[in-house]
Protein backbone atom coordinates (compact mmCIF):
# COMPACT_ATOMS: atom_id res chain seq x y z
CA UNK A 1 67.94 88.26 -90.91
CA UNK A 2 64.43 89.25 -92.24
CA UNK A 3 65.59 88.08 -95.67
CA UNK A 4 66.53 85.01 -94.70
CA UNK A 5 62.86 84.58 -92.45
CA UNK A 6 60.71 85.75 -95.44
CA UNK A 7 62.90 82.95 -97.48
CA UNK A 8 61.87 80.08 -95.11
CA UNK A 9 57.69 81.16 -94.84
CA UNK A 10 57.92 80.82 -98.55
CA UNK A 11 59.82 77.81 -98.50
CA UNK A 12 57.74 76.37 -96.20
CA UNK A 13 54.31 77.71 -98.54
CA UNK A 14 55.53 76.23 -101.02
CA UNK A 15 56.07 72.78 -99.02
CA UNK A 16 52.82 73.36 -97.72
CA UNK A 17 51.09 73.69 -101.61
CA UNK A 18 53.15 70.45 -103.27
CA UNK A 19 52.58 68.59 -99.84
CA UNK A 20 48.80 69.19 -100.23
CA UNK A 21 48.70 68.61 -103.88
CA UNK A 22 50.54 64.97 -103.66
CA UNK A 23 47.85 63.81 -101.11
CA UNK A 24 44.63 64.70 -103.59
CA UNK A 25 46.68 62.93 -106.26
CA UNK A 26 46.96 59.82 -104.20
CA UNK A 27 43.43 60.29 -102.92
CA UNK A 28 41.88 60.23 -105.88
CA UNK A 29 44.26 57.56 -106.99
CA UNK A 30 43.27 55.36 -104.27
CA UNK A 31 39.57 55.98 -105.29
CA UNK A 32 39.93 55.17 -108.97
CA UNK A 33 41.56 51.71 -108.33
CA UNK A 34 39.27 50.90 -105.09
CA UNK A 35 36.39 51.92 -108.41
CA UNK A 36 37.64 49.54 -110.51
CA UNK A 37 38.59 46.64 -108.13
CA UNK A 38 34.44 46.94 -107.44
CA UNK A 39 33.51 46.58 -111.07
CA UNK A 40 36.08 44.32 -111.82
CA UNK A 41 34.70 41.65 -109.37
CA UNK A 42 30.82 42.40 -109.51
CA UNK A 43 29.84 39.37 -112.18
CA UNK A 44 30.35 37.32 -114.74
CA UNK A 45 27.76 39.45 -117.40
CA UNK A 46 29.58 42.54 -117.98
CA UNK A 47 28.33 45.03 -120.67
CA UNK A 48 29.61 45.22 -124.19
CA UNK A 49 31.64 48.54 -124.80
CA UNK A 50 30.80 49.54 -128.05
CA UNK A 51 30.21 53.01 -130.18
CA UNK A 52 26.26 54.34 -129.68
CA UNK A 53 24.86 56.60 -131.42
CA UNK A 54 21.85 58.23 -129.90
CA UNK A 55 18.43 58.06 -131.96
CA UNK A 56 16.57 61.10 -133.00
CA UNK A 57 13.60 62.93 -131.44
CA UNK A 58 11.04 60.83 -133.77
CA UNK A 59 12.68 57.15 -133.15
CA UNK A 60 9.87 54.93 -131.31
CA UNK A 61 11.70 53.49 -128.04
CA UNK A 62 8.46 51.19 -127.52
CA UNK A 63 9.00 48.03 -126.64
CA UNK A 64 6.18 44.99 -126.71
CA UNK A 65 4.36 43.91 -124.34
CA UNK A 66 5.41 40.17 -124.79
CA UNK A 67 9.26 40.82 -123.90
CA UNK A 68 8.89 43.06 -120.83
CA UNK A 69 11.33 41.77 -118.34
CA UNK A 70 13.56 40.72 -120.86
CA UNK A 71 14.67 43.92 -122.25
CA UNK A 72 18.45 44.57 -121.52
CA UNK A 73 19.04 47.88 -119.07
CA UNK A 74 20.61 50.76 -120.53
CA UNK A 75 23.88 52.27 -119.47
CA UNK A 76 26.27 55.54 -119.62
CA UNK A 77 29.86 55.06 -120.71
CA UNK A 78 31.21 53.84 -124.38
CA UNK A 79 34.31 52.84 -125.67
CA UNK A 80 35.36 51.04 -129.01
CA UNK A 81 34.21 47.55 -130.23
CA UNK A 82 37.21 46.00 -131.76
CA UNK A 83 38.84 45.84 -128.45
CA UNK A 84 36.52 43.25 -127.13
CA UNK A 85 36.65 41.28 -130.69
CA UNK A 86 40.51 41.43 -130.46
CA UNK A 87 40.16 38.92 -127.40
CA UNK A 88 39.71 41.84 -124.84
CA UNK A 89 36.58 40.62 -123.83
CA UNK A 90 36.98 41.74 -120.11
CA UNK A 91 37.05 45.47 -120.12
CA UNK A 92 35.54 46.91 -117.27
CA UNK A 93 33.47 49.97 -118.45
CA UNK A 94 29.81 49.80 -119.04
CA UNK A 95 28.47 50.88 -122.65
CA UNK A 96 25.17 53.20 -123.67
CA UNK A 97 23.69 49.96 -125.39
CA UNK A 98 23.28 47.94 -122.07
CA UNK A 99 24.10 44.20 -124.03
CA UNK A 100 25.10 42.35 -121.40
CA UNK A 101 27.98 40.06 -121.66
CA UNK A 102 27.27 35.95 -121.03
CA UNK A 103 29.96 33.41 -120.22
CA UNK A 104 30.28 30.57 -122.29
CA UNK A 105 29.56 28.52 -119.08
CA UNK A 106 26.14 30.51 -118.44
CA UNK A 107 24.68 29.59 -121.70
CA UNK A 108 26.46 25.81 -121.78
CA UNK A 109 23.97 25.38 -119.05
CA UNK A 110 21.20 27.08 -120.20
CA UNK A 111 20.76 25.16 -123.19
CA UNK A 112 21.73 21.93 -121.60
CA UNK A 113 24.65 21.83 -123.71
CA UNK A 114 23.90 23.24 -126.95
CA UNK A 115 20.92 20.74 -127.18
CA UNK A 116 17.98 22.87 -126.96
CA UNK A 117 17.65 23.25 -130.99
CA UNK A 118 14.70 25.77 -132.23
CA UNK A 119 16.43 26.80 -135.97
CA UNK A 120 19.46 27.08 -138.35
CA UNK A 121 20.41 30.65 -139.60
CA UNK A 122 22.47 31.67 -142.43
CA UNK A 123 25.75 31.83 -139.93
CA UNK A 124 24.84 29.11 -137.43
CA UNK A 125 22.70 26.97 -135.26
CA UNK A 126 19.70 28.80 -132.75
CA UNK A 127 19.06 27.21 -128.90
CA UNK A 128 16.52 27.94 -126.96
CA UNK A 129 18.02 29.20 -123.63
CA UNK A 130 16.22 29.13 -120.00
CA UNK A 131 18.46 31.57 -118.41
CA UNK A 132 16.15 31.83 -114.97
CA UNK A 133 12.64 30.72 -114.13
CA UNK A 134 11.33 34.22 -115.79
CA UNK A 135 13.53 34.69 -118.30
CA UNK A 136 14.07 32.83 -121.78
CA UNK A 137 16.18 33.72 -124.29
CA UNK A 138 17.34 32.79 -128.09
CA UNK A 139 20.91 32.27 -128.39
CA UNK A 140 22.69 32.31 -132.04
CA UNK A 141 25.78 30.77 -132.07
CA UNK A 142 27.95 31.77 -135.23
CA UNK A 143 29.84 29.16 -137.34
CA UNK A 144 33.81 29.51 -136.10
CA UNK A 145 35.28 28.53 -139.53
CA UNK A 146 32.87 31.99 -141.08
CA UNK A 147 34.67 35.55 -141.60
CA UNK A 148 31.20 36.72 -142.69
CA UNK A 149 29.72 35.02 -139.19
CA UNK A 150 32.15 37.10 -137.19
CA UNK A 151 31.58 40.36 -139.67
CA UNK A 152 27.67 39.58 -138.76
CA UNK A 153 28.49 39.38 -135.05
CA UNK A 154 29.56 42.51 -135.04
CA UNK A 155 27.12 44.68 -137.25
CA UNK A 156 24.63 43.10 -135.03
CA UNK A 157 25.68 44.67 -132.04
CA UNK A 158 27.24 47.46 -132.85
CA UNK A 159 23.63 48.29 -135.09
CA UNK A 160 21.16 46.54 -132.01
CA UNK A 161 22.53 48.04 -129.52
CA UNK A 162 21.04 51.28 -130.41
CA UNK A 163 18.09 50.39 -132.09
CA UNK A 164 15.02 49.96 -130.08
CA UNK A 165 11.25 49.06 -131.34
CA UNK A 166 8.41 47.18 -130.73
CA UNK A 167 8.25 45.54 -134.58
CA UNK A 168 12.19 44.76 -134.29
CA UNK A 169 14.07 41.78 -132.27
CA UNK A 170 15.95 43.00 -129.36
CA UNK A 171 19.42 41.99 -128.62
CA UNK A 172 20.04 41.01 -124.97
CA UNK A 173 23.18 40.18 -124.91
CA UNK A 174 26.32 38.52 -126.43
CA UNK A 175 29.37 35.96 -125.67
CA UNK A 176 33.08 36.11 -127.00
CA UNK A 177 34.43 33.38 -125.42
CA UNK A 178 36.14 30.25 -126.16
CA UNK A 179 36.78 30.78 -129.81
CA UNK A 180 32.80 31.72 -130.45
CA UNK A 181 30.66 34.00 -131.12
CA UNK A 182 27.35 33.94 -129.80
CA UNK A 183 23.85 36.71 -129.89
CA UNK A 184 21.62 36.41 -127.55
CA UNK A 185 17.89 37.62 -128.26
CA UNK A 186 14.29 37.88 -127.02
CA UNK A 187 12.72 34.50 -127.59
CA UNK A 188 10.22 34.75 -129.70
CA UNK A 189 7.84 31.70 -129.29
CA UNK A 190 5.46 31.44 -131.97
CA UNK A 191 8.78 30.85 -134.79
CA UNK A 192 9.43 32.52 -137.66
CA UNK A 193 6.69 33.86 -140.51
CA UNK A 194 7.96 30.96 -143.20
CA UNK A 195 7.08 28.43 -140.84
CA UNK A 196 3.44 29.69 -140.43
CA UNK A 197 3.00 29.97 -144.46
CA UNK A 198 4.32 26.40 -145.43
CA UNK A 199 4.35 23.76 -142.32
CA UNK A 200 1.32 22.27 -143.37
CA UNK A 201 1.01 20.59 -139.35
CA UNK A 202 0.27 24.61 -138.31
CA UNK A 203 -3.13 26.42 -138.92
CA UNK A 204 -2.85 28.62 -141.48
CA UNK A 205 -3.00 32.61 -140.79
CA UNK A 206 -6.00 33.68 -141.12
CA UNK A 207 -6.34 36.93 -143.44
CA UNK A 208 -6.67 39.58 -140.76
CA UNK A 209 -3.52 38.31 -139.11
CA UNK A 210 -1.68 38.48 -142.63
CA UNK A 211 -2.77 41.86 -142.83
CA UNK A 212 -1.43 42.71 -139.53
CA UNK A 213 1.82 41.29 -139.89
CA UNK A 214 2.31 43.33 -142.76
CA UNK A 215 1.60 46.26 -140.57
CA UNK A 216 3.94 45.09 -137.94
CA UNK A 217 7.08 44.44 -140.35
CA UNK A 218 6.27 47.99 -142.77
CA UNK A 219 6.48 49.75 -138.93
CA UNK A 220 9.76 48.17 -138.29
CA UNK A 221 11.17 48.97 -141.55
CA UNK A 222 10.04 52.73 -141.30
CA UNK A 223 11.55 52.78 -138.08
CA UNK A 224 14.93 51.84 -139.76
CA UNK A 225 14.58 53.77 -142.55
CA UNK A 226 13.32 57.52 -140.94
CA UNK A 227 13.45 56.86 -137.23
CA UNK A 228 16.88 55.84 -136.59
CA UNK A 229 19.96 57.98 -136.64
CA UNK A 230 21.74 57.44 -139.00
CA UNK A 231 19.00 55.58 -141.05
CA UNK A 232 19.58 51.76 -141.44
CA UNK A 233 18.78 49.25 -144.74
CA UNK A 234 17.80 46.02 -143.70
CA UNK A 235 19.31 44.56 -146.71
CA UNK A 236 17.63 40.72 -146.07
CA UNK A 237 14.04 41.39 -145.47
CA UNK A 238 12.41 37.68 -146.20
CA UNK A 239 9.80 35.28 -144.03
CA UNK A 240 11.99 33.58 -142.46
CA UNK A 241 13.41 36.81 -140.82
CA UNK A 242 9.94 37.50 -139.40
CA UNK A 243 9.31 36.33 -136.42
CA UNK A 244 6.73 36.09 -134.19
CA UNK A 245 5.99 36.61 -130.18
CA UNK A 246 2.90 35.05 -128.02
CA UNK A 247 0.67 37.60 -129.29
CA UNK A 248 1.50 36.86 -132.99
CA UNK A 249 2.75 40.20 -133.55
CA UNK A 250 5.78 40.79 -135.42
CA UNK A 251 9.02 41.94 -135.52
CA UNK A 252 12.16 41.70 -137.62
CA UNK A 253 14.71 39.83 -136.99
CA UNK A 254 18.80 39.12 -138.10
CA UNK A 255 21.07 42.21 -139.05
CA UNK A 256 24.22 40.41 -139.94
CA UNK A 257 23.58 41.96 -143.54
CA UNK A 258 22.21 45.47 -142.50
CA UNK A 259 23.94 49.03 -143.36
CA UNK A 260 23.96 52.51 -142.00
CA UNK A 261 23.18 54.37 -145.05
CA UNK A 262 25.52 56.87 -144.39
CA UNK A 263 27.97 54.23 -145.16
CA UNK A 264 29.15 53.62 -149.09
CA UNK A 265 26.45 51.69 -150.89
CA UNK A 266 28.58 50.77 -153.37
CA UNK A 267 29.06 46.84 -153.01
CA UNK A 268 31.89 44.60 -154.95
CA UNK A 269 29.56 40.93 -153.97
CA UNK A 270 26.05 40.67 -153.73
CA UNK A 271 24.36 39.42 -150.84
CA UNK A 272 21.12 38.77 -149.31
CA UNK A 273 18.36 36.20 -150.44
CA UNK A 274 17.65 35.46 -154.23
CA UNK A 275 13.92 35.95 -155.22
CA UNK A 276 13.73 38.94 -152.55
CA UNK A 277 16.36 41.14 -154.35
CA UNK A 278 15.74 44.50 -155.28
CA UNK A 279 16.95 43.87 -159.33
CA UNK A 280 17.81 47.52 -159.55
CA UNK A 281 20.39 46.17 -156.88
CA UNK A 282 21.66 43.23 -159.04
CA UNK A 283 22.53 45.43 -161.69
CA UNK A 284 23.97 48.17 -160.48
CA UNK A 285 25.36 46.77 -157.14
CA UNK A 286 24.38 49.62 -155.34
CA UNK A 287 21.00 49.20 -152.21
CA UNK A 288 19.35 52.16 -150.84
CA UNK A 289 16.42 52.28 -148.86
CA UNK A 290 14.04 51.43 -152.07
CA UNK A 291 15.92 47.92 -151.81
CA UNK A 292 14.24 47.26 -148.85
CA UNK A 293 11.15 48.03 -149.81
CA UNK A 294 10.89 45.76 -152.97
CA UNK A 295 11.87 43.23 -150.79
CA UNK A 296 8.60 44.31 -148.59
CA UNK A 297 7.06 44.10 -151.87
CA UNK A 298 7.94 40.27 -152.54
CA UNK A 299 7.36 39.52 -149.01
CA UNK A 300 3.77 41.05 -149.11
CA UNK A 301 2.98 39.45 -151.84
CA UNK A 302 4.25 35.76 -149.84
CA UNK A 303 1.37 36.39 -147.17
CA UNK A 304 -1.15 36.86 -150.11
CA UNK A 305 -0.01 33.87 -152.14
CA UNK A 306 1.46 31.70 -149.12
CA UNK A 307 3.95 30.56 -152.13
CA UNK A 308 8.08 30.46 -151.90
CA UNK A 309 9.93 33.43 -153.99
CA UNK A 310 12.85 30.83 -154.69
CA UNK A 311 9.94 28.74 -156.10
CA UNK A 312 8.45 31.30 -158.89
CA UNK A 313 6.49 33.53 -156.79
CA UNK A 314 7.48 36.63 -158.79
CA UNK A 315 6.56 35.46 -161.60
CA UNK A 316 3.53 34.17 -161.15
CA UNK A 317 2.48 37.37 -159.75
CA UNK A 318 3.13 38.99 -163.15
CA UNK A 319 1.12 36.87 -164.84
CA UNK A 320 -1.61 37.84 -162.68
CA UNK A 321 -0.77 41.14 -162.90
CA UNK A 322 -1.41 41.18 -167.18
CA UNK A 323 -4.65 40.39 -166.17
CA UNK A 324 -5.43 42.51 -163.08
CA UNK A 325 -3.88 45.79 -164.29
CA UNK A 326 -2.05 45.54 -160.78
CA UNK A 327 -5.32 47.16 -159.05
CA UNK A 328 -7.98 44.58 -159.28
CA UNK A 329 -8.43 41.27 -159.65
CA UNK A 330 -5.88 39.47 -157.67
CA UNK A 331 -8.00 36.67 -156.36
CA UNK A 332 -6.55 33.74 -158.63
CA UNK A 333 -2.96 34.04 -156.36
CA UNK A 334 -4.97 34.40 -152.94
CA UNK A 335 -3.67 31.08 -150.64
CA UNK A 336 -5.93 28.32 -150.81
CA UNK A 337 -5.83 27.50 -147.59
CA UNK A 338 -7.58 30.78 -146.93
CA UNK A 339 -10.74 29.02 -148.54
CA UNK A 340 -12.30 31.99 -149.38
CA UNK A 341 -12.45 33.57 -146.39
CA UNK A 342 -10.62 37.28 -147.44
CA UNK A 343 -12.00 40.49 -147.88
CA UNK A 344 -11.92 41.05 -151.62
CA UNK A 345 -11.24 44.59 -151.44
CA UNK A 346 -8.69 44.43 -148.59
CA UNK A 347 -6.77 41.87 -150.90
CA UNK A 348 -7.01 44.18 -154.15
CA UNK A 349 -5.81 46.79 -152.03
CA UNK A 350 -2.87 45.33 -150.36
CA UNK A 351 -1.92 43.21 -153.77
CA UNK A 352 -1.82 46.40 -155.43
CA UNK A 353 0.43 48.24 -152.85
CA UNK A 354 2.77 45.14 -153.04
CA UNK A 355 2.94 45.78 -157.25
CA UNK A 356 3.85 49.50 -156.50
CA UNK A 357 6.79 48.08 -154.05
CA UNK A 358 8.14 45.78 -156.48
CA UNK A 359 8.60 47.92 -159.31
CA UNK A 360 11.60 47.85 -161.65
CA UNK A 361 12.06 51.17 -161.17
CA UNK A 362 12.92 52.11 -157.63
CA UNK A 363 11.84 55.92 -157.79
CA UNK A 364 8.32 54.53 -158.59
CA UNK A 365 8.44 52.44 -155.17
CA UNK A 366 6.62 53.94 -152.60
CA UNK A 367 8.78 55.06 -148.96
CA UNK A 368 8.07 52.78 -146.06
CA UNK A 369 6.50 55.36 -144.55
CA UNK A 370 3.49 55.69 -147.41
CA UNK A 371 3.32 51.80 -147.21
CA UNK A 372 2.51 51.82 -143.16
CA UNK A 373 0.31 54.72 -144.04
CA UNK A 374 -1.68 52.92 -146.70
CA UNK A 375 -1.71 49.74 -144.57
CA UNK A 376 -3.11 51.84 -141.51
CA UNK A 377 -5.82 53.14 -143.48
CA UNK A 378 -7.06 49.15 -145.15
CA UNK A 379 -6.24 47.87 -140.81
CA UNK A 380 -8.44 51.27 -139.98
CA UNK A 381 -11.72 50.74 -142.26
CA UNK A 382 -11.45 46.68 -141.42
CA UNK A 383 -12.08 47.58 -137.66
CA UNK A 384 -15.05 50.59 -138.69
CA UNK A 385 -16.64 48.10 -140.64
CA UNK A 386 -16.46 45.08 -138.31
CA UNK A 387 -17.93 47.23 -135.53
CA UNK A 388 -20.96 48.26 -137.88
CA UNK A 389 -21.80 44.67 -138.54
CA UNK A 390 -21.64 43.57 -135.07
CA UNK A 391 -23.68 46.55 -134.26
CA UNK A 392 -26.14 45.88 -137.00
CA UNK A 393 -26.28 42.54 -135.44
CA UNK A 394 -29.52 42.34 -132.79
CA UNK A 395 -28.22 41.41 -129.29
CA UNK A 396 -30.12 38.20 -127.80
CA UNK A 397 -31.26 40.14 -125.06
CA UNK A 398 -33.08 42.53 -127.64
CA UNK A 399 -34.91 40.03 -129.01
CA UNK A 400 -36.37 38.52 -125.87
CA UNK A 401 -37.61 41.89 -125.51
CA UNK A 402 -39.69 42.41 -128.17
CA UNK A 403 -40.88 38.78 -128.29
CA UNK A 404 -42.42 39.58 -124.78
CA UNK A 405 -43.35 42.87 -126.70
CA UNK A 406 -45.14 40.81 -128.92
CA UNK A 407 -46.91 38.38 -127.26
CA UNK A 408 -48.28 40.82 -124.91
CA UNK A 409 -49.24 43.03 -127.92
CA UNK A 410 -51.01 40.06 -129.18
CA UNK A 411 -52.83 39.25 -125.91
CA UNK A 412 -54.40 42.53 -125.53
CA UNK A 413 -55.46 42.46 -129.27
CA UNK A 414 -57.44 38.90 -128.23
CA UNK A 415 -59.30 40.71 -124.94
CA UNK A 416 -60.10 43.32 -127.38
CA UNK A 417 -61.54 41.07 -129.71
CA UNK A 418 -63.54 38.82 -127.27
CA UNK A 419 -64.97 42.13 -126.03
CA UNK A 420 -66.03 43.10 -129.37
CA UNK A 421 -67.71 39.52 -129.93
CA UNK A 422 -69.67 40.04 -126.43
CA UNK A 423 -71.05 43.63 -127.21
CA UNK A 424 -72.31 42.13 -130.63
């Protein structure tokens, strides 16, 4: 009898433990798909899920001024890309990046139809998209009929969507809908560098600004290169990849082309933009970071010269150069729609940093890093110097002064005098 009662407490204990066990599974069951229902009918924008890596210690996370309030929000939870780019576009998980997903509807009517025309990339067509009263955006829509438009599509976002600076274009969002594939960016209003060097309708840059914009795109570049992890080459650093916000500061733009350079630099086609490639490249078919910064080289020598590099820019620069020793002498390529009005050292200076970027040899190229650091240092002594001259520079209210100084020095002078003619 007491066998067969200590038989049914443990029966029933053991009831007891499965009983309690089944009703946490279907609690927590209950939860998950109550979780997802929520997510799954929260809106149209969803977040692309794609592999982040997280940036190192040094990585600037600045972003400018001009695109606060346009920034995308960052999130927790990653999964793979080629899910979404398999037609899986509607995967409810939110990814570290933050790009937001757009219907195809949402930016149909934000460009009134595809009509709102601002440029023509490599891959496609770019609108100009009013998404809400306070927000516009830049939307790149990538030729259907291009394998290398889709393979651009995604190095863009899987690359943007962890880098963040103030000197690089940020990627909102994206759309993957209806047979396209669309990026959607800051707008940056003031266009593209190119457009400022040779549309004659648009005033051209003055030589400060040049100088600044060179600052802006070696800081972007450096960030790529030493600030990101992995590092990143830019592969396609040109003018018309500049681009530039309200405040005329720059930042650079399009990654279709771009490489961690962790990945095999070893290419079988070469690609970017003849008369900015790194010849080293050409001939062995192999870019590193020193790639990059020839093309920086070329490019810096475009805001000195304001003259195309698929129109002989190179080589007029080393005809200059036999004469100029590449340190001095550079004025006979200075734009002449400058009209004179550069700082003849600046301009040796900067031409001559340019020469060092562009050599044949890429161990002789300086890093990025040197580059900003040299640039700093010309941007630095501009501003010392301009603040001695204005201070150099009497004040009007300093010269009213000692004019009243004056005259009233020169009326006691006459009372002294008609005293001395009395006393005689």
């Amino acid at each position: 009898m007491e066998g067969e009662s200590s038989g049914l407490i443990i029966g029933l204990s053991i009831g007891v433990v499965i009983g309690v066990a089944l009703a946490i599974a279907a609690f927590f069951c209950f939860k998950y798909h109550r979780k997802n229902s929520q997510i799954g009918n929260s809106s149209s924008r969803r977040t692309a899920t794609i592999p982040i890596r997280t940036n190192g210690v040094n990585s600037c996370t600045i972003l400018s001024d001009s695109s606060l309030g346009t920034e995308s929000p960052k999130s927790t939870i990653q999964t793979g890309l080629p899910l979404w780019l398999r037609g899986l576009k509607k995967v409810n998980l939110v990814s570290a990046s933050g790009i937001l997903q757009y219907s195809y509807k949402e930016l149909q009517r934000a460009t009134y139809n595809f009509t709102t025309l601002i440029g023509q990339g490599a891959y496609g067509p770019v609108y100009k998209a009013q998404m809400s009263p306070e927000e516009t955006v830049a939307v790149k829509v990538l030729a259907t009929d291009s394998k290398q438009g889709e393979k651009e599509f995604q190095t863009e976002v899987s690359l943007l969507g962890r880098l963040h600076h103030r000197n690089l274009v940020n990627l909102v969002g994206y759309c993957a809908e209806k047979n396209q594939h669309m990026l959607i960016y800051v707008y940056m209003s003031r266009g593209s560098l190119a457009s400022h060097l040779y549309n004659e309708k648009l005033e051209p840059l003055s030589w400060g600004l040049r100088v600044q914009i060179a600052l802006d795109v070696a800081r972007g570049l450096e960030y790529l290169h030493d600030g990101a992890v992995p590092s990143v080459i830019h592969r396609d650093i040109k003018s018309s990849n500049i681009l530039l916000d309200q405040s005329m500061r720059a930042r650079v733009a399009d990654f279709g082309l771009s490489r961690e350079e962790m990945v095999s630099k070893k290419v079988s086609n070469i690609q970017g933009t003849f008369g900015y490639l790194d010849p080293e490249y050409i001939s062995t078919r192999s870019f590193t970071k020193k790639s990059d910064v020839y093309s920086y080289g070329v490019l810096l020598f475009e805001l000195v010269a304001a003259r195309n590099p698929l129109q002989g820019l190179m080589e007029y620069v080393e005809l200059a150069a036999m004469n100029t020793d590449g340190k001095v002498g550079w004025e006979e390529i200075v734009d002449p729609r400058l009209d004179g009005k550069v700082d003849i050292e600046e301009l040796n200076e900067v031409a001559a940093l340019a020469h060092r970027c562009v050599n044949g040899a890429a161990k002789k190229r300086p890093t990025m890093r040197d580059v900003v650091q040299e640039l700093s240092k010309i941007h630095k002594s501009r501003h010392i110097r301009q603040h001695q001259k204005d201070s150099s520079t009497p004040r009007a209210d300093s010269v009213i002064v000692n004019m009243d100084q004056l005259a009233e020095h020169r009326r006691v002078e006459s009372m002294d005098s008609m005293a001395d003619s009395v006393d005689v």
